[in-house]
PDB file of N, CA and C in Angstrom:
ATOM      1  N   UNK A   1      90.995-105.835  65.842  1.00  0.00           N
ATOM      2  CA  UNK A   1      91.237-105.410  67.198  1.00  0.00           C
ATOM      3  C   UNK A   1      92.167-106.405  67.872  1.00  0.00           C
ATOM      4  N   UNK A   2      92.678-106.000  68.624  1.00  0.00           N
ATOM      5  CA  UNK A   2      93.631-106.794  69.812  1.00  0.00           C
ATOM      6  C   UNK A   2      92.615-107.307  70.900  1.00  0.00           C
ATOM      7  N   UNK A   3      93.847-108.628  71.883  1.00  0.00           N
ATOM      8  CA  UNK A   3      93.191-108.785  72.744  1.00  0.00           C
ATOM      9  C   UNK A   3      93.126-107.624  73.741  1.00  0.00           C
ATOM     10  N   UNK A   4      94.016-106.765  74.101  1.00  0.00           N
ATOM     11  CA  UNK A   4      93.950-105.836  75.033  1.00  0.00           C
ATOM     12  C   UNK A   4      92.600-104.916  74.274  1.00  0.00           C
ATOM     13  N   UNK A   5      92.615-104.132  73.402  1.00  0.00           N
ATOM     14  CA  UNK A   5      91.138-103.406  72.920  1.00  0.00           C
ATOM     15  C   UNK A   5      89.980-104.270  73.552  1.00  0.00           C
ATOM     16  N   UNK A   6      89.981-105.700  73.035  1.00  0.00           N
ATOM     17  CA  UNK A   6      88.556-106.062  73.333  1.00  0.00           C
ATOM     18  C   UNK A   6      88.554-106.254  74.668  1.00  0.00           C
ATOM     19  N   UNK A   7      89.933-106.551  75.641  1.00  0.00           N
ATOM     20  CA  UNK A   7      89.556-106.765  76.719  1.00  0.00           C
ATOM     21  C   UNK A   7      89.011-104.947  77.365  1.00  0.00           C
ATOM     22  N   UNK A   8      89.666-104.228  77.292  1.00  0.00           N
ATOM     23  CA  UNK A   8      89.019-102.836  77.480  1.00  0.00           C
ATOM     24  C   UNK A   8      87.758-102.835  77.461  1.00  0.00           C
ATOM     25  N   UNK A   9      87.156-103.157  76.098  1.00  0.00           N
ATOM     26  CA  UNK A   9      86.052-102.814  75.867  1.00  0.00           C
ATOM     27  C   UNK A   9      85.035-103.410  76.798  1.00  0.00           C
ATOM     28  N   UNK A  10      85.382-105.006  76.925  1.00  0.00           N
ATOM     29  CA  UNK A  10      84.180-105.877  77.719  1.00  0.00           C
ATOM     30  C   UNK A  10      84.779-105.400  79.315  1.00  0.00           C
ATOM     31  N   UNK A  11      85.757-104.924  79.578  1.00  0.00           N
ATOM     32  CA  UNK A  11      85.609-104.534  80.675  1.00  0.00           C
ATOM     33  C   UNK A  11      86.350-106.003  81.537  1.00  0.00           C
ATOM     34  N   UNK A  12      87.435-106.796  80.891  1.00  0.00           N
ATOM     35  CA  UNK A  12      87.690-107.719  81.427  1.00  0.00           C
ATOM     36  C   UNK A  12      89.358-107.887  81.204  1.00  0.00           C
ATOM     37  N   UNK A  13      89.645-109.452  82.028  1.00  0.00           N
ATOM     38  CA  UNK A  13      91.466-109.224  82.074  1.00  0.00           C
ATOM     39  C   UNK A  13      91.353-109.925  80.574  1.00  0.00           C
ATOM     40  N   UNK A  14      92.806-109.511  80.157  1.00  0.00           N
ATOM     41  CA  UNK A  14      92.887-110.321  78.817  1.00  0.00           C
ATOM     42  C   UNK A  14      93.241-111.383  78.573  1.00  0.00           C
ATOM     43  N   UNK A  15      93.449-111.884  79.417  1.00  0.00           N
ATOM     44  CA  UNK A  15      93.846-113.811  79.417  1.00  0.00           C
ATOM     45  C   UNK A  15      91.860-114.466  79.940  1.00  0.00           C
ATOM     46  N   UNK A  16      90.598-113.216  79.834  1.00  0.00           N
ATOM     47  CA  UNK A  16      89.254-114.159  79.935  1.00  0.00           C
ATOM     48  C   UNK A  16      89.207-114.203  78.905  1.00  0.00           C
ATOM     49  N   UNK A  17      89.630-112.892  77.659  1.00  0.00           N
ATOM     50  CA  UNK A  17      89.488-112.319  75.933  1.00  0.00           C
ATOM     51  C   UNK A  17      90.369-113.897  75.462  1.00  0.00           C
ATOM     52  N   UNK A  18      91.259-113.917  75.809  1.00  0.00           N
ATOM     53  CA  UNK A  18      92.161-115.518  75.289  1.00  0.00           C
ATOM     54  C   UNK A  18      91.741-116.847  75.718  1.00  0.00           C
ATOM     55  N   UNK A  19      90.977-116.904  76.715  1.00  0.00           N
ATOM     56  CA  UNK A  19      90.366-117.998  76.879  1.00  0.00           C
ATOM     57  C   UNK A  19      88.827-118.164  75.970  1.00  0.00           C
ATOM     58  N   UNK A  20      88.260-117.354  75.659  1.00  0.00           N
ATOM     59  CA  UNK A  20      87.125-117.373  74.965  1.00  0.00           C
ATOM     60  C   UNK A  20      87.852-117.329  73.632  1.00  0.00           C
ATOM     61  N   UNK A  21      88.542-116.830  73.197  1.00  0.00           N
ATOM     62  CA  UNK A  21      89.208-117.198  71.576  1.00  0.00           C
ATOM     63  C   UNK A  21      89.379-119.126  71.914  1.00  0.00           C
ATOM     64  N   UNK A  22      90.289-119.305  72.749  1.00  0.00           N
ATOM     65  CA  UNK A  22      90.448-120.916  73.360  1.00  0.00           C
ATOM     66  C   UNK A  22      89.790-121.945  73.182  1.00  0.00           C
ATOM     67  N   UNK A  23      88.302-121.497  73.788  1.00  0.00           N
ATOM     68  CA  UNK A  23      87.489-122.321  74.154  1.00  0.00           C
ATOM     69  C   UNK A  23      86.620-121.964  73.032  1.00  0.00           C
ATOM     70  N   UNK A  24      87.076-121.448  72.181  1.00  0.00           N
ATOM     71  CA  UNK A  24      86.332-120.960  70.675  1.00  0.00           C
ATOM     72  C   UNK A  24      84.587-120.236  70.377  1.00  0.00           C
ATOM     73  N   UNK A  25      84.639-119.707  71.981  1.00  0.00           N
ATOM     74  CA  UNK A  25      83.679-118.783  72.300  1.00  0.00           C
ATOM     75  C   UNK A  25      84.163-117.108  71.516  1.00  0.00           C
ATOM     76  N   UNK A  26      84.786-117.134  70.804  1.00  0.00           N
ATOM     77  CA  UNK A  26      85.311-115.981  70.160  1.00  0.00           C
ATOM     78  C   UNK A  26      85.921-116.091  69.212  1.00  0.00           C
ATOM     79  N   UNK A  27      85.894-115.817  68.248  1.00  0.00           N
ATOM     80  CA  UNK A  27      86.734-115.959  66.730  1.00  0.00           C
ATOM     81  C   UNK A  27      87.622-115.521  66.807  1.00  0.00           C
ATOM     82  N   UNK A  28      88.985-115.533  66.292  1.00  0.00           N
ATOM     83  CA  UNK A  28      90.244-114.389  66.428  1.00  0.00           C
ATOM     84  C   UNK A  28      91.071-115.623  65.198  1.00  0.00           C
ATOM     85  N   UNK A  29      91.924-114.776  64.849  1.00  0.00           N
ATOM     86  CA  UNK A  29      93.088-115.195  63.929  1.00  0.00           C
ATOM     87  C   UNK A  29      94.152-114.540  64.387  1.00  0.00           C
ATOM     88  N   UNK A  30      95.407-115.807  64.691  1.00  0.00           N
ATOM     89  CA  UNK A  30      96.580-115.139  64.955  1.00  0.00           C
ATOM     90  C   UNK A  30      97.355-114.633  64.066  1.00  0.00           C
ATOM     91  N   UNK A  31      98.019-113.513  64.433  1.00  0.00           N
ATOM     92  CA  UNK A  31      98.396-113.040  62.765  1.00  0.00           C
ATOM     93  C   UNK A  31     100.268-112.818  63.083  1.00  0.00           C
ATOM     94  N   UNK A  32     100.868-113.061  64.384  1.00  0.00           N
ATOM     95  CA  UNK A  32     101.869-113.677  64.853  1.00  0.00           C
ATOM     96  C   UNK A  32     102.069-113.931  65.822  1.00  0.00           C
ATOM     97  N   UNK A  33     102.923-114.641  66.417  1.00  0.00           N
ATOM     98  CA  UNK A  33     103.289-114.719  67.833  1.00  0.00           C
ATOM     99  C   UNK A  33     103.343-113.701  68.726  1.00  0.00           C
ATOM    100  N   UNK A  34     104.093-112.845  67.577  1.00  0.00           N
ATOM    101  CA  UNK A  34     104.786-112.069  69.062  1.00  0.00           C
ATOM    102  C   UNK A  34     103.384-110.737  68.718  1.00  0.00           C
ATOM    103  N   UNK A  35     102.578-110.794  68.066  1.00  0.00           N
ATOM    104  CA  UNK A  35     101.658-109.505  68.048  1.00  0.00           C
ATOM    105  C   UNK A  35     100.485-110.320  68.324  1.00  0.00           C
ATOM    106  N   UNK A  36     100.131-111.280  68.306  1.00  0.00           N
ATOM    107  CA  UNK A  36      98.861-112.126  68.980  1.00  0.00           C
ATOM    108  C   UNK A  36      98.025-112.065  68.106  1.00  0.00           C
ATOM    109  N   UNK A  37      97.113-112.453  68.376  1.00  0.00           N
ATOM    110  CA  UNK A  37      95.338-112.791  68.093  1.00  0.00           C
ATOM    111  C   UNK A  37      94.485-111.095  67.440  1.00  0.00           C
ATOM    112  N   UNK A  38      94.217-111.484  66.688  1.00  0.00           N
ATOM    113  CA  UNK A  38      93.266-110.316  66.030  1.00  0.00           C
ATOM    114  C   UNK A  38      92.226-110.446  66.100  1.00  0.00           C
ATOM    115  N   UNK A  39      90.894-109.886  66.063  1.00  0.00           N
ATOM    116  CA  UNK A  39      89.909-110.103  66.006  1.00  0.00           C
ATOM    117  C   UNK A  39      88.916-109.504  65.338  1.00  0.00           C
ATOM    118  N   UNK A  40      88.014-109.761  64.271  1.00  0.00           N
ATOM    119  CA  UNK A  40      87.838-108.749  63.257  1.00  0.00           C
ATOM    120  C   UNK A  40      86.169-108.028  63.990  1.00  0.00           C
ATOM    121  N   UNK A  41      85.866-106.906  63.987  1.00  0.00           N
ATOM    122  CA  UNK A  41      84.291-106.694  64.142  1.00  0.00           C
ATOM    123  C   UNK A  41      83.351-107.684  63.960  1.00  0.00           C
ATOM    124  N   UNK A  42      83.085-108.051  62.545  1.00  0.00           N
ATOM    125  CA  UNK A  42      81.632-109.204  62.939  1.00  0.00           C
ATOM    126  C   UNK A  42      81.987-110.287  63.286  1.00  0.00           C
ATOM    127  N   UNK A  43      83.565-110.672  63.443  1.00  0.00           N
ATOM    128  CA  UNK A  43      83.176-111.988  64.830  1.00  0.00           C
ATOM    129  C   UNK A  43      83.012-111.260  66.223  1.00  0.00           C
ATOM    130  N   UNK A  44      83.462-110.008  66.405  1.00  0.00           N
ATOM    131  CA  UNK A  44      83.185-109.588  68.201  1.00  0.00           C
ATOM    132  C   UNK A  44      81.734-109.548  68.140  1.00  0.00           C
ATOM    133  N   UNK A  45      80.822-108.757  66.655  1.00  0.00           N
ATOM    134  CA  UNK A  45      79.710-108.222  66.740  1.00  0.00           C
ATOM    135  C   UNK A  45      78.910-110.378  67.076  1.00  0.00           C
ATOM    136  N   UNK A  46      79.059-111.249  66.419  1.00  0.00           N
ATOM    137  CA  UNK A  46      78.582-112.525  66.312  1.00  0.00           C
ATOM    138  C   UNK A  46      78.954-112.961  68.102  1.00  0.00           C
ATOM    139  N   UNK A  47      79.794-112.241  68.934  1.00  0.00           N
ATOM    140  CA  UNK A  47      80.120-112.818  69.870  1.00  0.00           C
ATOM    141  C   UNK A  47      79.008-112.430  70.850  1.00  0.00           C
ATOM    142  N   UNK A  48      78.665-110.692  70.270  1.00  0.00           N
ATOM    143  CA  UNK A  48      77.760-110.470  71.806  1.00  0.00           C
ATOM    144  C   UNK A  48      76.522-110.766  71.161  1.00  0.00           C
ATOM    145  N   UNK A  49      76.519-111.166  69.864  1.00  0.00           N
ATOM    146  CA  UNK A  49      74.571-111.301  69.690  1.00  0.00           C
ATOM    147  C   UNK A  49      74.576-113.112  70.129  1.00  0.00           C
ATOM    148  N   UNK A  50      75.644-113.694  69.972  1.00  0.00           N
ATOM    149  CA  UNK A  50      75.406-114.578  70.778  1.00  0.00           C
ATOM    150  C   UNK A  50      75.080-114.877  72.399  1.00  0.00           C
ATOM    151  N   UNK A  51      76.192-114.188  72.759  1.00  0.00           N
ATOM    152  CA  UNK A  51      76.308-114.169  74.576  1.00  0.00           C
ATOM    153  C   UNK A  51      75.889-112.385  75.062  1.00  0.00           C
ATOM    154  N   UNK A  52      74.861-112.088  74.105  1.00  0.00           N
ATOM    155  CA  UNK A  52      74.170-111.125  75.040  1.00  0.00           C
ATOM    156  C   UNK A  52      73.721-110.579  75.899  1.00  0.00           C
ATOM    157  N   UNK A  53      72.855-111.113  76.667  1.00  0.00           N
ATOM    158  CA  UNK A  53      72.497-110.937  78.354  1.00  0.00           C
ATOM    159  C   UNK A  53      73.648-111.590  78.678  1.00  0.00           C
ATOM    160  N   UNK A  54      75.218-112.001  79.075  1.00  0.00           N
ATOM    161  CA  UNK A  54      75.795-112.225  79.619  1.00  0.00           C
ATOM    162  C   UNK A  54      76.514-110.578  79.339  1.00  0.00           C
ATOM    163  N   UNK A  55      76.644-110.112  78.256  1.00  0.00           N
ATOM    164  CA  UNK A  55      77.545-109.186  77.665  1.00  0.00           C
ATOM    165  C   UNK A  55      77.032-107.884  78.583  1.00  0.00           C
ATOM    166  N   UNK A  56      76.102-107.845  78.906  1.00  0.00           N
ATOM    167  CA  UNK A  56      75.220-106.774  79.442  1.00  0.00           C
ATOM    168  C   UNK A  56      75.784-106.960  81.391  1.00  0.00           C
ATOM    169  N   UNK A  57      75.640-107.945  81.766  1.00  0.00           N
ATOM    170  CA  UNK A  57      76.236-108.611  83.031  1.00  0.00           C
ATOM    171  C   UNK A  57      77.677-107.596  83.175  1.00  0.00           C
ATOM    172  N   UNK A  58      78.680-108.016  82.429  1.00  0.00           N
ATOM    173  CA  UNK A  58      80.184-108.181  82.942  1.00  0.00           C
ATOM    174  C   UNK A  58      80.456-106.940  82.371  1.00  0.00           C
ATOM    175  N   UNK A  59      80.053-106.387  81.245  1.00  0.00           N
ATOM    176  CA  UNK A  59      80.486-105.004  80.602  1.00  0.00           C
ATOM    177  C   UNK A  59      80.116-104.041  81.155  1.00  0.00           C
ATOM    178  N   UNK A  60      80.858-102.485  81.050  1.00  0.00           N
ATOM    179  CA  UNK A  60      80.422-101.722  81.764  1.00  0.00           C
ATOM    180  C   UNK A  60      80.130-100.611  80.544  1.00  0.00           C
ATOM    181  N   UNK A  61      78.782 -99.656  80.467  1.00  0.00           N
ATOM    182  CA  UNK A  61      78.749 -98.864  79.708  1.00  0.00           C
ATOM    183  C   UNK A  61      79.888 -98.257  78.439  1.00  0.00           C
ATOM    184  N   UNK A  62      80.170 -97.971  77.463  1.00  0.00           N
ATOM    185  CA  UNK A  62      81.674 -98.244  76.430  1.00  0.00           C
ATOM    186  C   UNK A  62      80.845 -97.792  75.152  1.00  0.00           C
ATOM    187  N   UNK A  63      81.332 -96.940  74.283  1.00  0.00           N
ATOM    188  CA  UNK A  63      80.845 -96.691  73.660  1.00  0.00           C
ATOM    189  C   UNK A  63      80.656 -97.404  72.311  1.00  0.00           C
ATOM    190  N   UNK A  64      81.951 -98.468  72.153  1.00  0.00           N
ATOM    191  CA  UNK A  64      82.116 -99.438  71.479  1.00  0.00           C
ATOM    192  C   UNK A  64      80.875-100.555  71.521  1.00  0.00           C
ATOM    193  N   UNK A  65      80.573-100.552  72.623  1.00  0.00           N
ATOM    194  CA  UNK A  65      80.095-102.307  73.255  1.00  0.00           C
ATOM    195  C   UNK A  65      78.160-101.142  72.594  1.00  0.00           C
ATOM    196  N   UNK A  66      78.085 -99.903  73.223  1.00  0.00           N
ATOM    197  CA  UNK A  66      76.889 -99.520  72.714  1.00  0.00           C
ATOM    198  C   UNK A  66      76.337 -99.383  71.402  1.00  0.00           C
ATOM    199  N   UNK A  67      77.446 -99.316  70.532  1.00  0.00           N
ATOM    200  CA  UNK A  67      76.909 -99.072  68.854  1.00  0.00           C
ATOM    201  C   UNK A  67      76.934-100.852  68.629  1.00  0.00           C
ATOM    202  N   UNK A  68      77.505-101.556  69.295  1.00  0.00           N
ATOM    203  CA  UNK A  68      77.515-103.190  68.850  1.00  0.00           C
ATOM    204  C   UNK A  68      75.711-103.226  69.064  1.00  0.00           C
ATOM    205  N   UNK A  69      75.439-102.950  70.385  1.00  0.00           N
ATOM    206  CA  UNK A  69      74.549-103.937  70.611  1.00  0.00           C
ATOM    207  C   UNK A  69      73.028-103.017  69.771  1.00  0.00           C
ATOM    208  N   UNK A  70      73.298-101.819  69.678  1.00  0.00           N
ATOM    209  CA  UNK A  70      72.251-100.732  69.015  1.00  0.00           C
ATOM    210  C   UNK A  70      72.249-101.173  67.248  1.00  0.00           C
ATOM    211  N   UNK A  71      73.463-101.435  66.673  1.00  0.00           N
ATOM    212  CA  UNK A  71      73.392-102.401  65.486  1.00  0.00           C
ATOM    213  C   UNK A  71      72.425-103.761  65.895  1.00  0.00           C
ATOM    214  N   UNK A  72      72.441-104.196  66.683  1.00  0.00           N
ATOM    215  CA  UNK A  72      71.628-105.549  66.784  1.00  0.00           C
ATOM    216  C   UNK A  72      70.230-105.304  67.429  1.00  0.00           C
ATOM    217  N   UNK A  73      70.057-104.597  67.417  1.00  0.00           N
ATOM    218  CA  UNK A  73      68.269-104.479  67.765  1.00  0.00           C
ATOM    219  C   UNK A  73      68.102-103.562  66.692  1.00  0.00           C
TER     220      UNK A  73
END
C-alpha cells in the first residue's frame, strides 16, 4: 500500500502516515523516491494490534481498518 491508501484508510493527512513510518511507529520500505514508501499488510496489520485503542480513536469506520481489526480478535 501507499502512503496516500493508508492515509485514507486511518482517516488521516499523509505526512501523520510519514511521520509514523519516521518515528518508526510504522514499518514501510521505500521502494523509490519519486513513488515513496510502501507498506506491506502485516506491518499495517502489527501497527494497529499494536496502537489499537488509539486506532479506534482517530479512524473512522473503513472497511479495510474493519477486516484488520476482526482478523485480530
Amino acid at each position: 500500500m501507499t502512503v496516500k491508501t493508508v492515509s485514507k484508510i486511518f482517516n488521516v493527512n499523509q505526512e501523520t502516515v510519514r511521520r509514523w513510518i519516521r518515528n518508526g511507529e510504522l514499518h514501510a520500505e521505500m521502494s523509490a523516491r519519486k513513488s515513496g514508501y510502501v507498506i506491506y499488510y502485516g506491518d499495517m496489520k502489527a501497527f494497529v494490534e499494536k496502537n489499537q485503542p488509539t486506532m479506534a480513536i482517530i479512524s473512522t469506520p473503513r472497511t479495510v481498518v474493519t477486516q484488520i481489526v476482526k482478523e485480530l480478535t
